[in-house]
PDB file of N, CA and C in Angstrom:
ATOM      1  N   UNK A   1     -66.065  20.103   3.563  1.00  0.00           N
ATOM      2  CA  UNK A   1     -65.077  20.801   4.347  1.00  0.00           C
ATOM      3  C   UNK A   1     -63.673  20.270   4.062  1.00  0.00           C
ATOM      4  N   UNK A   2     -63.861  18.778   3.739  1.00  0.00           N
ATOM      5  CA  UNK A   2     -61.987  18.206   3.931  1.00  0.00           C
ATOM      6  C   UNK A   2     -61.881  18.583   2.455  1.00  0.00           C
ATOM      7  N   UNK A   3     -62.457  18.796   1.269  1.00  0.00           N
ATOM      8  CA  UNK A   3     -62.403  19.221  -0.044  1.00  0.00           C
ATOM      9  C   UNK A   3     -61.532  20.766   0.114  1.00  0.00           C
ATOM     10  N   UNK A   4     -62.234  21.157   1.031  1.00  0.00           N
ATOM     11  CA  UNK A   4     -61.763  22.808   0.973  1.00  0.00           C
ATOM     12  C   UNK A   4     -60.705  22.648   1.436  1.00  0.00           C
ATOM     13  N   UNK A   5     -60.187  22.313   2.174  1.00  0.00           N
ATOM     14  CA  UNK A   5     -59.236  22.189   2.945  1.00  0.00           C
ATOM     15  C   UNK A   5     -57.946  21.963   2.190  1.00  0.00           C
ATOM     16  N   UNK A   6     -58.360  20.533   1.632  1.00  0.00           N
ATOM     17  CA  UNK A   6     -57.318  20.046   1.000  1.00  0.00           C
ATOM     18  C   UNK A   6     -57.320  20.904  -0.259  1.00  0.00           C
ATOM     19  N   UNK A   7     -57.871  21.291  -1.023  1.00  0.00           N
ATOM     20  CA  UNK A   7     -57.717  22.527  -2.019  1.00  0.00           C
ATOM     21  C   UNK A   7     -57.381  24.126  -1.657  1.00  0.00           C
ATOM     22  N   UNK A   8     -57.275  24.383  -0.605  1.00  0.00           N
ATOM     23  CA  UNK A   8     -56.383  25.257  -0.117  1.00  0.00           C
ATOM     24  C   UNK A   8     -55.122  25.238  -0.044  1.00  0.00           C
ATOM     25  N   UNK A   9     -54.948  23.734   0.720  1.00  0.00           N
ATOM     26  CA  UNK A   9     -53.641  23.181   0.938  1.00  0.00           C
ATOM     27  C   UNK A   9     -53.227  22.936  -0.412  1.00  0.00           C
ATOM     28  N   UNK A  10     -53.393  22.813  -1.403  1.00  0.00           N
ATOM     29  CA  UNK A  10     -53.024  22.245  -2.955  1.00  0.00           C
ATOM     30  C   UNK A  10     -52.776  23.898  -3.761  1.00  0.00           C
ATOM     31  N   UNK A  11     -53.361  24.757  -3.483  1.00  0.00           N
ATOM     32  CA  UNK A  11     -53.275  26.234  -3.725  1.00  0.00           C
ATOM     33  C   UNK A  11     -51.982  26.717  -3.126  1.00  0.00           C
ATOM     34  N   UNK A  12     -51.897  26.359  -1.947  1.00  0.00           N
ATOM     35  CA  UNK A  12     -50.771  27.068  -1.066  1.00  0.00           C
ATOM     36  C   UNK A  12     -49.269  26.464  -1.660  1.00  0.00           C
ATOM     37  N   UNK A  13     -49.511  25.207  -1.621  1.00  0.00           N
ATOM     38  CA  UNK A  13     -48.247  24.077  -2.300  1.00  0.00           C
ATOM     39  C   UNK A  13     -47.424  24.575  -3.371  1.00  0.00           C
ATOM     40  N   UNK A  14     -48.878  24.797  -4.756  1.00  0.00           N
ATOM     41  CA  UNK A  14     -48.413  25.132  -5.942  1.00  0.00           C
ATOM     42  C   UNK A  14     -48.229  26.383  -6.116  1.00  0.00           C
ATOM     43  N   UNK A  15     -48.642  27.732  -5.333  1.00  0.00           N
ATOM     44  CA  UNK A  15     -48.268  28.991  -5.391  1.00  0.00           C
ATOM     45  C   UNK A  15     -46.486  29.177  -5.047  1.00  0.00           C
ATOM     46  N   UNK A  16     -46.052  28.053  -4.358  1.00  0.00           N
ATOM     47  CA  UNK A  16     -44.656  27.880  -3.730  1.00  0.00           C
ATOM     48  C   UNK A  16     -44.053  27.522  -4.550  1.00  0.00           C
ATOM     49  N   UNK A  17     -44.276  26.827  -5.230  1.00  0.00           N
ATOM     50  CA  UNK A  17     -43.514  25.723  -6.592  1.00  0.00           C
ATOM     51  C   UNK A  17     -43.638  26.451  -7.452  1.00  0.00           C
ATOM     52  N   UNK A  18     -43.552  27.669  -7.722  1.00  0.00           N
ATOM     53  CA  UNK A  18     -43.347  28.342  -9.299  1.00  0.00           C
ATOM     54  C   UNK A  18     -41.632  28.505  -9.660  1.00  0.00           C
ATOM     55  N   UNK A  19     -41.549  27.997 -11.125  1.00  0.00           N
ATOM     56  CA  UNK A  19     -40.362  27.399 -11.583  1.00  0.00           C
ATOM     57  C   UNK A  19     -39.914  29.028 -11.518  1.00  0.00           C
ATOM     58  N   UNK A  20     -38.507  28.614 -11.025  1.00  0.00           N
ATOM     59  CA  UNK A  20     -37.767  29.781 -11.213  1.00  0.00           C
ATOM     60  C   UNK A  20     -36.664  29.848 -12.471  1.00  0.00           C
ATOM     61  N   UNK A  21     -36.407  31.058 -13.276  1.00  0.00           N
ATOM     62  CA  UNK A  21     -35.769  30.727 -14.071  1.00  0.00           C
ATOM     63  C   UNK A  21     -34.348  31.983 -14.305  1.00  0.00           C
ATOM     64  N   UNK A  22     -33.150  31.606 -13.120  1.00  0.00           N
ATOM     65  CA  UNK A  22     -32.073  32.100 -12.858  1.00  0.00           C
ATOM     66  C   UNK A  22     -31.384  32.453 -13.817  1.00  0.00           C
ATOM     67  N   UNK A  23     -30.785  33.698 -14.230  1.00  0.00           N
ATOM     68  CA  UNK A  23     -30.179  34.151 -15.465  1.00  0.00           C
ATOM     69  C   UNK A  23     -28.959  33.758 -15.410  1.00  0.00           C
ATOM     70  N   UNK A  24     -28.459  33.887 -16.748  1.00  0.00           N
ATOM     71  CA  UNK A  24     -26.891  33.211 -16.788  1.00  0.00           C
ATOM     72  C   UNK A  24     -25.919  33.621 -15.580  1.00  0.00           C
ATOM     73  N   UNK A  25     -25.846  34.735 -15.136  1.00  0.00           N
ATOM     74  CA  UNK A  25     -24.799  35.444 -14.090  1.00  0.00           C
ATOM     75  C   UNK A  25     -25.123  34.549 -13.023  1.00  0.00           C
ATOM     76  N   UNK A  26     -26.864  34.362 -12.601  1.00  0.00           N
ATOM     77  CA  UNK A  26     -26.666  33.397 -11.387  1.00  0.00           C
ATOM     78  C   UNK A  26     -26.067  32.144 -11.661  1.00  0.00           C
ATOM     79  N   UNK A  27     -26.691  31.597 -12.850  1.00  0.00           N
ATOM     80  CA  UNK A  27     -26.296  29.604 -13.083  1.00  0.00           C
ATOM     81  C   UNK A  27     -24.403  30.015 -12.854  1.00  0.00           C
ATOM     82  N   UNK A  28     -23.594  31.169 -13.044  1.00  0.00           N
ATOM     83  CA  UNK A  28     -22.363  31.121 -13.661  1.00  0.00           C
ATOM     84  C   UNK A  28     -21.742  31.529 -12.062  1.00  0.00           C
ATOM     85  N   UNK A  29     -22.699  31.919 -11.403  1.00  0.00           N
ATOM     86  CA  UNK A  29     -22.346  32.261  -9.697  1.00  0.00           C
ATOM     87  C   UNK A  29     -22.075  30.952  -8.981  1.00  0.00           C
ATOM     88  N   UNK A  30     -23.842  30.260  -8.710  1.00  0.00           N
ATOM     89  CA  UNK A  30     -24.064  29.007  -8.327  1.00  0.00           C
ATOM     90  C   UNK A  30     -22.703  27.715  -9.279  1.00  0.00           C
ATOM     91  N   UNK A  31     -22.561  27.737 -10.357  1.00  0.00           N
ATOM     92  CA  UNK A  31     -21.778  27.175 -10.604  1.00  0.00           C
ATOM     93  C   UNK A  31     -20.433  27.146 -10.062  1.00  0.00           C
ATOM     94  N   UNK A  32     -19.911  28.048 -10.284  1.00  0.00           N
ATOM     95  CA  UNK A  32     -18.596  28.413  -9.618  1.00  0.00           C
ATOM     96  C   UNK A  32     -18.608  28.085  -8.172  1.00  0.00           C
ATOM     97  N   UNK A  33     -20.059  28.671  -6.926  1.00  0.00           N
ATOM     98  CA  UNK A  33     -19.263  28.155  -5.558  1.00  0.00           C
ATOM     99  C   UNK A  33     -19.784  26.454  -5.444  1.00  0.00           C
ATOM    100  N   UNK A  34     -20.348  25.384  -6.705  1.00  0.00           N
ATOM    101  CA  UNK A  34     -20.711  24.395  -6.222  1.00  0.00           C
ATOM    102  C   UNK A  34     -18.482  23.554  -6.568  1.00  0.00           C
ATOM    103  N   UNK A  35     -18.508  24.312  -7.400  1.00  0.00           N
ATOM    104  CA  UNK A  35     -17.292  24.134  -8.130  1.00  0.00           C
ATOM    105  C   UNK A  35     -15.940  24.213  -7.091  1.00  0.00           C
ATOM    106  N   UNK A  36     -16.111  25.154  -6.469  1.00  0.00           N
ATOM    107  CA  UNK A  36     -15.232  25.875  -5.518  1.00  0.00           C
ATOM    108  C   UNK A  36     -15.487  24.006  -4.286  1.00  0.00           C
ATOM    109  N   UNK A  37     -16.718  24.378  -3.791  1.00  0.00           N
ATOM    110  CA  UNK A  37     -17.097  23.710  -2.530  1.00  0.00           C
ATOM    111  C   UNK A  37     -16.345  22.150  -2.910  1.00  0.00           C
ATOM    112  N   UNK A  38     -16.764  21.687  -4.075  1.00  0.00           N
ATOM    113  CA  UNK A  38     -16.285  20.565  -4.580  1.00  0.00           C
ATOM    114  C   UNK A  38     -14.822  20.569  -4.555  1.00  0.00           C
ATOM    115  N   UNK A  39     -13.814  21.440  -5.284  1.00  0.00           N
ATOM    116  CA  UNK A  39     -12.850  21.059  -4.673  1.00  0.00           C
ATOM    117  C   UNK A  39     -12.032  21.400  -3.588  1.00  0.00           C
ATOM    118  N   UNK A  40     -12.506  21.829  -2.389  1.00  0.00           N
ATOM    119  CA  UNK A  40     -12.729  21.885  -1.145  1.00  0.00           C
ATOM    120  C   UNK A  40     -12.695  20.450  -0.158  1.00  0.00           C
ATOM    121  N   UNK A  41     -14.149  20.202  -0.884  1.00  0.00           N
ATOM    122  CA  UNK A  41     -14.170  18.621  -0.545  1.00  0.00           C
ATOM    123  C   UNK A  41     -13.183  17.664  -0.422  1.00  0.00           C
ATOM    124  N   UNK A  42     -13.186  17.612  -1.795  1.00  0.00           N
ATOM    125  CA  UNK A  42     -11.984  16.927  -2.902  1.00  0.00           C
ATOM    126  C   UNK A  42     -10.709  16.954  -1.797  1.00  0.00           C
ATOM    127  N   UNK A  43     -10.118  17.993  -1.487  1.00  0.00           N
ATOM    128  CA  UNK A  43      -8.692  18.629  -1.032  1.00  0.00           C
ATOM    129  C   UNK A  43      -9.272  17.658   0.548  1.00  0.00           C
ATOM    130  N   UNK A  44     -10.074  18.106   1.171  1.00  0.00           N
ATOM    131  CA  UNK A  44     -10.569  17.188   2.928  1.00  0.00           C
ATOM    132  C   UNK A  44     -10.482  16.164   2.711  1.00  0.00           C
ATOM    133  N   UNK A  45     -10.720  15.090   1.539  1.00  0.00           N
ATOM    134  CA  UNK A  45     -10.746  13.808   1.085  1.00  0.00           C
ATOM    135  C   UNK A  45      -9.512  13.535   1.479  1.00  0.00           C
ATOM    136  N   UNK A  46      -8.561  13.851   0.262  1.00  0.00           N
ATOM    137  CA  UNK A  46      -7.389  13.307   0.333  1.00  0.00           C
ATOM    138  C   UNK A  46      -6.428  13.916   1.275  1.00  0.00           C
ATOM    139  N   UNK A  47      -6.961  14.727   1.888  1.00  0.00           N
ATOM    140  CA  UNK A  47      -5.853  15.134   3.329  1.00  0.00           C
ATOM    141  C   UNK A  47      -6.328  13.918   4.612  1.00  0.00           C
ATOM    142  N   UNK A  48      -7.460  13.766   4.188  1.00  0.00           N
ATOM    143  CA  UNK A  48      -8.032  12.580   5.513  1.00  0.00           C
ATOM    144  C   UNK A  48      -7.590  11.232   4.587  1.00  0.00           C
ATOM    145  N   UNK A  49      -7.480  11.276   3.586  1.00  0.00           N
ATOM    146  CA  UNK A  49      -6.396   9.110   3.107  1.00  0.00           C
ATOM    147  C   UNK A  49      -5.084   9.585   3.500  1.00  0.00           C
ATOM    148  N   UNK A  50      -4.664  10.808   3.328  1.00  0.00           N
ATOM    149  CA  UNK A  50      -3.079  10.674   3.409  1.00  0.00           C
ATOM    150  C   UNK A  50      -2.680  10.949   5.041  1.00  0.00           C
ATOM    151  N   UNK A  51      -3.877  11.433   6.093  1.00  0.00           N
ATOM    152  CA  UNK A  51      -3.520  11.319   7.438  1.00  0.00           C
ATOM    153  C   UNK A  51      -3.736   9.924   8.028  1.00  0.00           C
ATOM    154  N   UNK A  52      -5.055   9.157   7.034  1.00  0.00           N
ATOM    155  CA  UNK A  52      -5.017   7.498   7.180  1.00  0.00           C
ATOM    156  C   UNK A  52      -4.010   6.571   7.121  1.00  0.00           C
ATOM    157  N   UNK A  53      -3.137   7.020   5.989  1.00  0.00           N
ATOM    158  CA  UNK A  53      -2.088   5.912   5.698  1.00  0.00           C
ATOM    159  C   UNK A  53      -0.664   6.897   6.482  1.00  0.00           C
ATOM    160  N   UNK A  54      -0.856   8.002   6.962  1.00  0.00           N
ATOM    161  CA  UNK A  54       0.078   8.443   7.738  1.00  0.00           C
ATOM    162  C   UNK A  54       0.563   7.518   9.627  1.00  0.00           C
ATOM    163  N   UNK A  55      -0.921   7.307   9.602  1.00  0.00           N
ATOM    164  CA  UNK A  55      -1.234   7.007  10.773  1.00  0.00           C
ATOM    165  C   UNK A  55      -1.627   5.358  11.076  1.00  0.00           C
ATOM    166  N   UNK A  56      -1.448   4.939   9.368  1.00  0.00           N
ATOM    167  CA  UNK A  56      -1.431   3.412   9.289  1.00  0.00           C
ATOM    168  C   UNK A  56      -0.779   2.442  10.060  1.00  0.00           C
ATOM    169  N   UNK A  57      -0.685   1.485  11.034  1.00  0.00           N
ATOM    170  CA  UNK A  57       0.165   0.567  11.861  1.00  0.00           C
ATOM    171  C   UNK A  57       1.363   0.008  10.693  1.00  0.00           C
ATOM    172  N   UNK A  58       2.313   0.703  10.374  1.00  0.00           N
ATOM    173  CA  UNK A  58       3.608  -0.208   9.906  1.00  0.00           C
ATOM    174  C   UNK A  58       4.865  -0.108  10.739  1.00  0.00           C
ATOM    175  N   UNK A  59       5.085  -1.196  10.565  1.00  0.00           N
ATOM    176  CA  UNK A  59       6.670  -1.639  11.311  1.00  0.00           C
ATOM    177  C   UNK A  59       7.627  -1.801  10.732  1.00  0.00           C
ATOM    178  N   UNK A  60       8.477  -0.918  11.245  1.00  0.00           N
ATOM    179  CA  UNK A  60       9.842  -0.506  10.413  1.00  0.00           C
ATOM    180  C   UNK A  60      10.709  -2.095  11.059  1.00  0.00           C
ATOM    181  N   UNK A  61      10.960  -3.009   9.561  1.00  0.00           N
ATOM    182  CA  UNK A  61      11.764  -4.069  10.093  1.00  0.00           C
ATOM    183  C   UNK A  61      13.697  -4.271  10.120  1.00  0.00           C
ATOM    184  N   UNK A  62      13.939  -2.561  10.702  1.00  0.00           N
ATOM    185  CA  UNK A  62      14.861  -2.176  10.483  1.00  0.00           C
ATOM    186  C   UNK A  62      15.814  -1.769  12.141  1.00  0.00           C
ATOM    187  N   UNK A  63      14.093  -1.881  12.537  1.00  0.00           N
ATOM    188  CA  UNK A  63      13.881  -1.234  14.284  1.00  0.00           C
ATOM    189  C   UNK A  63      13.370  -2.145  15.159  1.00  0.00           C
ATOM    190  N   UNK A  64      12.606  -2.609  14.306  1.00  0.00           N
ATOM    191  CA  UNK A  64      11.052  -3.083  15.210  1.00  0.00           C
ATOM    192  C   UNK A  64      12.352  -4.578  16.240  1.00  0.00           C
ATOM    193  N   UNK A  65      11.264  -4.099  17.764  1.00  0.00           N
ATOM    194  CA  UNK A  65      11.797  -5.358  18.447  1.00  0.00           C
ATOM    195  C   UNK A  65      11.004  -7.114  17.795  1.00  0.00           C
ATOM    196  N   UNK A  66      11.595  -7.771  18.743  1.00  0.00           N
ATOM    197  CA  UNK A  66      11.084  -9.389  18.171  1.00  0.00           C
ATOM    198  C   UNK A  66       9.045  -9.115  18.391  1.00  0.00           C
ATOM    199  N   UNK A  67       8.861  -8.621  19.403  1.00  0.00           N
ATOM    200  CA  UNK A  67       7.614  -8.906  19.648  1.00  0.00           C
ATOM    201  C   UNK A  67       6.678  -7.632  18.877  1.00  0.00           C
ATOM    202  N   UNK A  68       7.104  -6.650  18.300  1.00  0.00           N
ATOM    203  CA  UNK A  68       6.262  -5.945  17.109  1.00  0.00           C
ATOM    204  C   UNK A  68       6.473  -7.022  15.843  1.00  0.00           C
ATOM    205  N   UNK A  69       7.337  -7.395  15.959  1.00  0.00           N
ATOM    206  CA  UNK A  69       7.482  -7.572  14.498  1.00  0.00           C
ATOM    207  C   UNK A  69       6.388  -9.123  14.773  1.00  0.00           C
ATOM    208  N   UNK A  70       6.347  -9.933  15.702  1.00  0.00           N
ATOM    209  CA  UNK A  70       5.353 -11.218  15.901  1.00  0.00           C
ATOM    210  C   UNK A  70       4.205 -10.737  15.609  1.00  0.00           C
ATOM    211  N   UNK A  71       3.439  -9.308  15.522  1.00  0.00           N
ATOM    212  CA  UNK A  71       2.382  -9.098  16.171  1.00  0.00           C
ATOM    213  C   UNK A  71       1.915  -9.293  13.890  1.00  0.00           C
ATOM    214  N   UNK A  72       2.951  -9.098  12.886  1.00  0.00           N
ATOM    215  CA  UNK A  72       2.488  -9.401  12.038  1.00  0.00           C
ATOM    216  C   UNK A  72       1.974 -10.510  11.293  1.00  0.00           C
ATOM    217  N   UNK A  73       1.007 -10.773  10.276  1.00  0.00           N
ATOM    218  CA  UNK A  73       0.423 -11.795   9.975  1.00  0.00           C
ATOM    219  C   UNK A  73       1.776 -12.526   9.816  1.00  0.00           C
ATOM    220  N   UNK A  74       1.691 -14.280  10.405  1.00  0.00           N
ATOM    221  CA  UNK A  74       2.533 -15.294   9.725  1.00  0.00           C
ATOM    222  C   UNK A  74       3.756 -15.048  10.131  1.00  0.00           C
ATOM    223  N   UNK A  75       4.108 -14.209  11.154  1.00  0.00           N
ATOM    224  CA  UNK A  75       5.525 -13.795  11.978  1.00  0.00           C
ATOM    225  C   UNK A  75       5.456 -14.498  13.325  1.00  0.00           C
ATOM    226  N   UNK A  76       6.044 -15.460  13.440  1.00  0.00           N
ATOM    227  CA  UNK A  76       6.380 -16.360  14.760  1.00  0.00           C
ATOM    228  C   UNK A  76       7.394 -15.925  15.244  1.00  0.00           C
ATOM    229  N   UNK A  77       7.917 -16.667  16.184  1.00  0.00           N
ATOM    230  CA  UNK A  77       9.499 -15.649  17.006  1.00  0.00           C
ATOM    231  C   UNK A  77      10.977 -16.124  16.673  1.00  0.00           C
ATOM    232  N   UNK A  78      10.658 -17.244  15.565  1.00  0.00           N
ATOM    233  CA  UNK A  78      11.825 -18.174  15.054  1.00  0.00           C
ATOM    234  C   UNK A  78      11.887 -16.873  13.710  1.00  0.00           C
ATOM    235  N   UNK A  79      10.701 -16.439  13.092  1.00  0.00           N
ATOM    236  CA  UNK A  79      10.900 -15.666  11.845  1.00  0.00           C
ATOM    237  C   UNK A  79      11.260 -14.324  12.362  1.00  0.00           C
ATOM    238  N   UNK A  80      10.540 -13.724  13.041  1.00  0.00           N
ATOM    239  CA  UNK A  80      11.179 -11.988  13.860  1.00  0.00           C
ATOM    240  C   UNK A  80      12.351 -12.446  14.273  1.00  0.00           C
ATOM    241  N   UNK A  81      13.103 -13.440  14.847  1.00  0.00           N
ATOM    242  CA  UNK A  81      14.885 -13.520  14.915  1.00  0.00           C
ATOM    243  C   UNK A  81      15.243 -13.460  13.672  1.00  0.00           C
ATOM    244  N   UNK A  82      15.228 -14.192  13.151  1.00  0.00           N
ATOM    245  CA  UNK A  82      15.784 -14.326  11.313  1.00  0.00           C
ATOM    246  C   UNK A  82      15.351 -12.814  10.829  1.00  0.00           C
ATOM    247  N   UNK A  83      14.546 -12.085  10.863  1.00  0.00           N
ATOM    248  CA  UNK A  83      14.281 -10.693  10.411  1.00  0.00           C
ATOM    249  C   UNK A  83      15.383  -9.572  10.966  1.00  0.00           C
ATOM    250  N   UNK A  84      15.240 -10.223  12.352  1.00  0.00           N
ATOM    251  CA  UNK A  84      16.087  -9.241  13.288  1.00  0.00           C
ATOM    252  C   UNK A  84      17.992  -9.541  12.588  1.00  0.00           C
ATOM    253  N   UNK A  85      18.132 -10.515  12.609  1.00  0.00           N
ATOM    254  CA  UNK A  85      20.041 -11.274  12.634  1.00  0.00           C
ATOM    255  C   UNK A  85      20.114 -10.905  10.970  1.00  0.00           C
ATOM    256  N   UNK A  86      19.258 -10.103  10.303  1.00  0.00           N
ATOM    257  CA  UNK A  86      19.340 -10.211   8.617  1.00  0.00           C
ATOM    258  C   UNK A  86      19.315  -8.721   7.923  1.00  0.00           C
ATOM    259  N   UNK A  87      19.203  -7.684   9.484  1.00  0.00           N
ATOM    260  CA  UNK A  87      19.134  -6.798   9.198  1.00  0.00           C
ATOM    261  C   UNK A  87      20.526  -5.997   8.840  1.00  0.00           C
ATOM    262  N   UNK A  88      20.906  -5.297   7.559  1.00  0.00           N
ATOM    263  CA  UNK A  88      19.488  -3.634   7.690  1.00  0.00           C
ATOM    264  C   UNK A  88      19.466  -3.874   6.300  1.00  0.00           C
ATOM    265  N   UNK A  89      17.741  -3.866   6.221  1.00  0.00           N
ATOM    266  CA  UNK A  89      17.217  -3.756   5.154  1.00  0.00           C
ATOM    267  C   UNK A  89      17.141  -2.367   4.216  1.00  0.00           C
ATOM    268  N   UNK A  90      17.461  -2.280   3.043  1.00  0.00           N
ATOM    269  CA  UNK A  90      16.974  -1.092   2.350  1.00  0.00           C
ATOM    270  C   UNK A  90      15.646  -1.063   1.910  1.00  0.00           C
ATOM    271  N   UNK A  91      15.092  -2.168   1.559  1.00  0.00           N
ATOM    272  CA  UNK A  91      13.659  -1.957   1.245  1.00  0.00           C
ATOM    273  C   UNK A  91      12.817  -3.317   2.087  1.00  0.00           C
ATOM    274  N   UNK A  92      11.745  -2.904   1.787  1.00  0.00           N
ATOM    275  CA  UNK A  92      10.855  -4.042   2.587  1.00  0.00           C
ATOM    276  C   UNK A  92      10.848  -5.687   1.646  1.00  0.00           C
ATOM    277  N   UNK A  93      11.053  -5.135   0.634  1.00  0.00           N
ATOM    278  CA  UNK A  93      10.884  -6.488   0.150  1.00  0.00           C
ATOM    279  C   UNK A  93      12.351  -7.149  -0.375  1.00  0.00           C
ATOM    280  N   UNK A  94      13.328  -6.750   0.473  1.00  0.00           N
ATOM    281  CA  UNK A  94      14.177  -7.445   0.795  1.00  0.00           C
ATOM    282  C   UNK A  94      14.359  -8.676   1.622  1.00  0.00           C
ATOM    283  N   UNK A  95      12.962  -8.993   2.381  1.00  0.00           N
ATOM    284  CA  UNK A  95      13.077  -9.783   3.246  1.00  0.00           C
ATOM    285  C   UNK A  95      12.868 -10.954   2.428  1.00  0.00           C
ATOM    286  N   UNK A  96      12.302 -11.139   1.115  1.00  0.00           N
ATOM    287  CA  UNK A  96      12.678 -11.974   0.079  1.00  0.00           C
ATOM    288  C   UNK A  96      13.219 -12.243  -0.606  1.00  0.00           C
ATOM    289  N   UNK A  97      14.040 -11.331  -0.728  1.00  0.00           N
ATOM    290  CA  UNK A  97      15.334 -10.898  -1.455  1.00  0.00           C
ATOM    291  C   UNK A  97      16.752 -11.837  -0.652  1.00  0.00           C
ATOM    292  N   UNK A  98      16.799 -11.864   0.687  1.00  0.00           N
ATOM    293  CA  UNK A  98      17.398 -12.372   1.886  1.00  0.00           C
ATOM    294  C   UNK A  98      16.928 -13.583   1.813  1.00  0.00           C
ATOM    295  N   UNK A  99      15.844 -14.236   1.561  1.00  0.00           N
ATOM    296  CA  UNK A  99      15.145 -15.629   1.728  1.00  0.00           C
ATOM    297  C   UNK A  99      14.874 -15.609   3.559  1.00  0.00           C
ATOM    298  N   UNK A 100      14.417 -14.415   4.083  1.00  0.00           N
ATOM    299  CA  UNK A 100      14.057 -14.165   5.284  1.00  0.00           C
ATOM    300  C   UNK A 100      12.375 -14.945   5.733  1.00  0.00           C
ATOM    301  N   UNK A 101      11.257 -14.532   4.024  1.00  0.00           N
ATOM    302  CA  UNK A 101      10.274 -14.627   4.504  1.00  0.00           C
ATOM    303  C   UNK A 101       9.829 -15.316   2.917  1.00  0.00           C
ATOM    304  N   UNK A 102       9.240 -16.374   2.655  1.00  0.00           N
ATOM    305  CA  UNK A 102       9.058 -16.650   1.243  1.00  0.00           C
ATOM    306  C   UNK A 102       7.501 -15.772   1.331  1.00  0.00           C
ATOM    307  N   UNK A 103       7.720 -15.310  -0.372  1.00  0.00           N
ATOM    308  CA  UNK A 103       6.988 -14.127  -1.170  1.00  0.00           C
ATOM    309  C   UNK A 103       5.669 -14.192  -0.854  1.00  0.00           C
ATOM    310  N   UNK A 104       4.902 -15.423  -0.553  1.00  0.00           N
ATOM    311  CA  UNK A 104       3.422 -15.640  -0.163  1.00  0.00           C
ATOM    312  C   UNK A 104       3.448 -14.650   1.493  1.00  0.00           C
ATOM    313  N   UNK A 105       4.096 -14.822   2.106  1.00  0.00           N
ATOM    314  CA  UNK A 105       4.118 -14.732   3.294  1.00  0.00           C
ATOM    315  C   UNK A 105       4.336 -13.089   3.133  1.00  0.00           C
ATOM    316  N   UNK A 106       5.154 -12.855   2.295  1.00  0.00           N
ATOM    317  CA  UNK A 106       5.966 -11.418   2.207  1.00  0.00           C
ATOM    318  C   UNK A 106       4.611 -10.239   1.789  1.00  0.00           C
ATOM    319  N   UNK A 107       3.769 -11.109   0.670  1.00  0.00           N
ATOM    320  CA  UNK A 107       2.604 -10.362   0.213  1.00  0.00           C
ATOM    321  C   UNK A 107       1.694 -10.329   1.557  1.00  0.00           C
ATOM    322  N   UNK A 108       1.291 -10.704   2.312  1.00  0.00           N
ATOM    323  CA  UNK A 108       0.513 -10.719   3.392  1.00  0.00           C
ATOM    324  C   UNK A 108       0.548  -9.465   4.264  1.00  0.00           C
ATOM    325  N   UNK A 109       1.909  -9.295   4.346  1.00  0.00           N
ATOM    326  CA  UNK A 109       2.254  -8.164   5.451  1.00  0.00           C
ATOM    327  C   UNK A 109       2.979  -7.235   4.744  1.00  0.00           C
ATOM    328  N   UNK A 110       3.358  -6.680   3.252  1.00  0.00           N
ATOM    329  CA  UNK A 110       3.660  -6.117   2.432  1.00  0.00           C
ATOM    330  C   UNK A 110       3.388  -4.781   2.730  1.00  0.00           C
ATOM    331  N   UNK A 111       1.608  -4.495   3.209  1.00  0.00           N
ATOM    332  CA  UNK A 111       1.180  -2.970   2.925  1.00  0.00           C
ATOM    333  C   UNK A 111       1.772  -2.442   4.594  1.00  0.00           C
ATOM    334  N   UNK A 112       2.534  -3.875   5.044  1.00  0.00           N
ATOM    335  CA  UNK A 112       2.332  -3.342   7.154  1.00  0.00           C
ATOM    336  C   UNK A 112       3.950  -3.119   7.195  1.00  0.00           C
ATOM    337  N   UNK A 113       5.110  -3.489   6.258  1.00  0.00           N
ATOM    338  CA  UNK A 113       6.075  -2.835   6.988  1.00  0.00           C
ATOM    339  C   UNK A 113       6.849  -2.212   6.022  1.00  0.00           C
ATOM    340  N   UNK A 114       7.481  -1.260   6.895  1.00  0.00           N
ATOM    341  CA  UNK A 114       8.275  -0.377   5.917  1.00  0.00           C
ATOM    342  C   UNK A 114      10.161  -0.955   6.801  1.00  0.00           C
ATOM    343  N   UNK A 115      11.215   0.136   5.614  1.00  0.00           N
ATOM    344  CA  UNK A 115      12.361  -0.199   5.635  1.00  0.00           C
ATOM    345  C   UNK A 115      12.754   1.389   5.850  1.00  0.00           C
ATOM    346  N   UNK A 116      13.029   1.684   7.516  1.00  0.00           N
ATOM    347  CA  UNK A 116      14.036   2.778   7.218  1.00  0.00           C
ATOM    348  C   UNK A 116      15.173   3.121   7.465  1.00  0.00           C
TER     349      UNK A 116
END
């Protein structure tokens, strides 16, 4: 009985599994909307990194009070004064440029503030 069974079930399986063989117009259909969907994707990708780094925490050290600007790596309240009394920066990495923040320190918090 479990012979039959399972050879029914093995009948039914492989009657399902017959290779199909799609003519060029379909492969050239299916191609095109996997093509399409992909760069679809593609386009959601980089609209979601560029709303990431839109929405990234940087501090403009042009604005920022003493206590944003502390909240960055290696920024104490002796260095956010000296940031603050040295301003207005045109670029961010002026603050090494100024001898505000030496360059080790400057690379740390580099990707976190901007100059506007």
């Amino acid at each position: 009985m479990n012979r039959a069974l399972v050879g029914i079930l093995a009948m039914m399986v492989l009657a399902g599994c017959r290779p199909s063989n799609p003519s060029p117009g379909e492969i050239r259909q299916n191609t095109a909307k996997a093509t399409q969907d992909a760069v679809q994707d593609a386009k959601a990708v980089g609209q979601g990194v560029w709303d990431g780094l839109k929405k990234s925490k940087t501090v403009n050290i042009n604005t920022a009070p003493a206590d944003q600007l502390e909240k960055l790596p290696g920024i104490d309240a002796a260095r956010a004064k000296r940031i603050i009394r040295d301003r207005p920066y045109d670029r961010p990495d002026d603050l090494v440029k100024k001898g505000v923040v030496p360059q080790a320190e400057y690379d740390r918090i580099s990707g976190q503030v901007v100059a506007k």
